[in-house]
Protein backbone atom coordinates (compact mmCIF):
# COMPACT_ATOMS: atom_id res chain seq x y z
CA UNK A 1 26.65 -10.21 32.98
CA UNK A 2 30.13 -9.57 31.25
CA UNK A 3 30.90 -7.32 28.54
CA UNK A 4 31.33 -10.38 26.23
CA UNK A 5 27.96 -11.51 26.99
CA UNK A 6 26.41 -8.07 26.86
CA UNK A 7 27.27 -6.95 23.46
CA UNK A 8 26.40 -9.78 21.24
CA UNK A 9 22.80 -9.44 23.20
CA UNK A 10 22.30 -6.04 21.95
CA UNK A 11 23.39 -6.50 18.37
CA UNK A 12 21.14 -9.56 18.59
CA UNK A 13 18.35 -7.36 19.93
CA UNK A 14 18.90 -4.45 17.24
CA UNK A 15 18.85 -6.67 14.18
CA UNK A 16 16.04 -8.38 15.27
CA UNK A 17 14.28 -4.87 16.11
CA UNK A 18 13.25 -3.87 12.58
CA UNK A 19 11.49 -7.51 11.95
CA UNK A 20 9.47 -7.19 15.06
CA UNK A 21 8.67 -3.23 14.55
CA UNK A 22 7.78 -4.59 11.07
CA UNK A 23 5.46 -7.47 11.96
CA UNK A 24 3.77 -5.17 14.51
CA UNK A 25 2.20 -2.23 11.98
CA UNK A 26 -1.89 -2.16 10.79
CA UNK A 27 -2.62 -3.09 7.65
CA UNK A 28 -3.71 0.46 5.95
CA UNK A 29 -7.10 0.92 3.99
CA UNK A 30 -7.28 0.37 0.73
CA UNK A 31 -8.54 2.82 -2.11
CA UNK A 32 -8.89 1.45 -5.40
CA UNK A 33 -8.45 3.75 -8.28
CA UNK A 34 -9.71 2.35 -11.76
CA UNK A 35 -9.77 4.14 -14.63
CA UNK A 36 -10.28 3.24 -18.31
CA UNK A 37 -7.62 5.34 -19.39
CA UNK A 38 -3.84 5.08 -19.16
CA UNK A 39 -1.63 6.12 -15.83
CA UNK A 40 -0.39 8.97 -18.63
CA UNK A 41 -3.37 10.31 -19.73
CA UNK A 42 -4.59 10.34 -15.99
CA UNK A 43 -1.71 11.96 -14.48
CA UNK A 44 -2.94 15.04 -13.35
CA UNK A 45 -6.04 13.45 -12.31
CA UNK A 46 -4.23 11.25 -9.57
CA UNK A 47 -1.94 14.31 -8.68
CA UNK A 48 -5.39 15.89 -7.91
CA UNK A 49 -6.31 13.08 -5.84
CA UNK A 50 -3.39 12.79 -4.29
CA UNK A 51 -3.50 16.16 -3.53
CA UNK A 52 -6.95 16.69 -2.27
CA UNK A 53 -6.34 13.37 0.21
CA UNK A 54 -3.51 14.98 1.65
CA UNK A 55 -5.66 18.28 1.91
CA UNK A 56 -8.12 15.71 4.29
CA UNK A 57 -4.81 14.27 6.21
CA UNK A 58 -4.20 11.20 4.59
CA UNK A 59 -0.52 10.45 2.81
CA UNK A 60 -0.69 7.45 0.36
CA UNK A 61 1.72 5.05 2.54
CA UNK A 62 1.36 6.31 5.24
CA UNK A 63 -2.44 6.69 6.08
CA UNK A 64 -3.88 4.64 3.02
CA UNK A 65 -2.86 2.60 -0.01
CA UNK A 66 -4.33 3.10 -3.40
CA UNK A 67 -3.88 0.10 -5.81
CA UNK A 68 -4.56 1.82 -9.32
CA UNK A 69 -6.21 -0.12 -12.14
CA UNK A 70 -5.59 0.92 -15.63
CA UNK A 71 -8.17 -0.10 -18.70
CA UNK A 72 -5.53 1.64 -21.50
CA UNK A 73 -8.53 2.66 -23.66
CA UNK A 74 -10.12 -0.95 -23.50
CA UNK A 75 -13.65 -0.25 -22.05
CA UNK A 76 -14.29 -3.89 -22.33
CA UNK A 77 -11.58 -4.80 -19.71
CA UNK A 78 -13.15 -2.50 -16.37
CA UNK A 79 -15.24 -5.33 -15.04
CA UNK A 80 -12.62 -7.77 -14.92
CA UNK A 81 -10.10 -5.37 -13.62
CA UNK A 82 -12.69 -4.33 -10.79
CA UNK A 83 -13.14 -8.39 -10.19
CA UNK A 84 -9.60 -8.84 -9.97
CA UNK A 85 -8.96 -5.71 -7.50
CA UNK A 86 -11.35 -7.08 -4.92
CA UNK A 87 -10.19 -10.57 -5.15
CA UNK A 88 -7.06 -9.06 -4.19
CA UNK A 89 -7.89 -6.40 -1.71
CA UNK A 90 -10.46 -8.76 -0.09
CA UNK A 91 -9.38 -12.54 -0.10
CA UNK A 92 -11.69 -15.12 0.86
CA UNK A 93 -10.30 -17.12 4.23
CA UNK A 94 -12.94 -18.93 4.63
C-alpha cells in the first residue's frame, strides 16, 4: 500500500473511531429521584446523595444516571410525574 493510500485510511479510521466507541457503551441504570419540592430547596439533599453514592462507588455518568423529578410544591402533580418517569425509563417495545 502507498503512502497516498495509507493516510486517508487512517483519518478515515480515526473519525469513524469515536461513533463506533460510542455505539459500543451499556446503557447505565437508572435512579429516579422525585421530590415534591423544588431542585433549590433540595439542593443539599441531592449533594447528600450524590455524595453518599460516590461513598458506595458509583459516579452519576459514569456508573448510573439519575433523572430527577421536581413537584415545585404541587403535591397533586407526584403521581403523574412518577407515571411519566417510568414511561420514559421503561418503554414498552412490545
Amino acid at each position: 500500500m502507498r503512502r497516498r493510500e495509507f493516510i486517508p485510511l487512517v483519518a478515515g479510521a480515526a473519525a469513524f473511531w469515536p461513533v463506533a466507541a460510542r455505539a459500543q457503551q451499556p446503557v447505565l441504570p437508572v435512579i429516579g429521584f422525585l421530590s415534591g419540592a423544588s431542585p433549590e430547596a433540595m439542593r443539599d439533599y441531592v449533594t447528600a446523595f450524590r455524595q453518599s453514592l460516590a461513598e458506595t462507588g458509583f459516579t452519576e455518568g459514569r456508573d448510573v444516571a439519575i433523572e430527577y423529578r421536581w413537584a415545585e410544591g404541587h403535591n397533586d402533580r407526584l403521581p403523574e410525574l412518577l407515571r411519566i418517569w417510568f414511561v420514559v425509563a421503561w418503554p414498552l417495545s412490545w
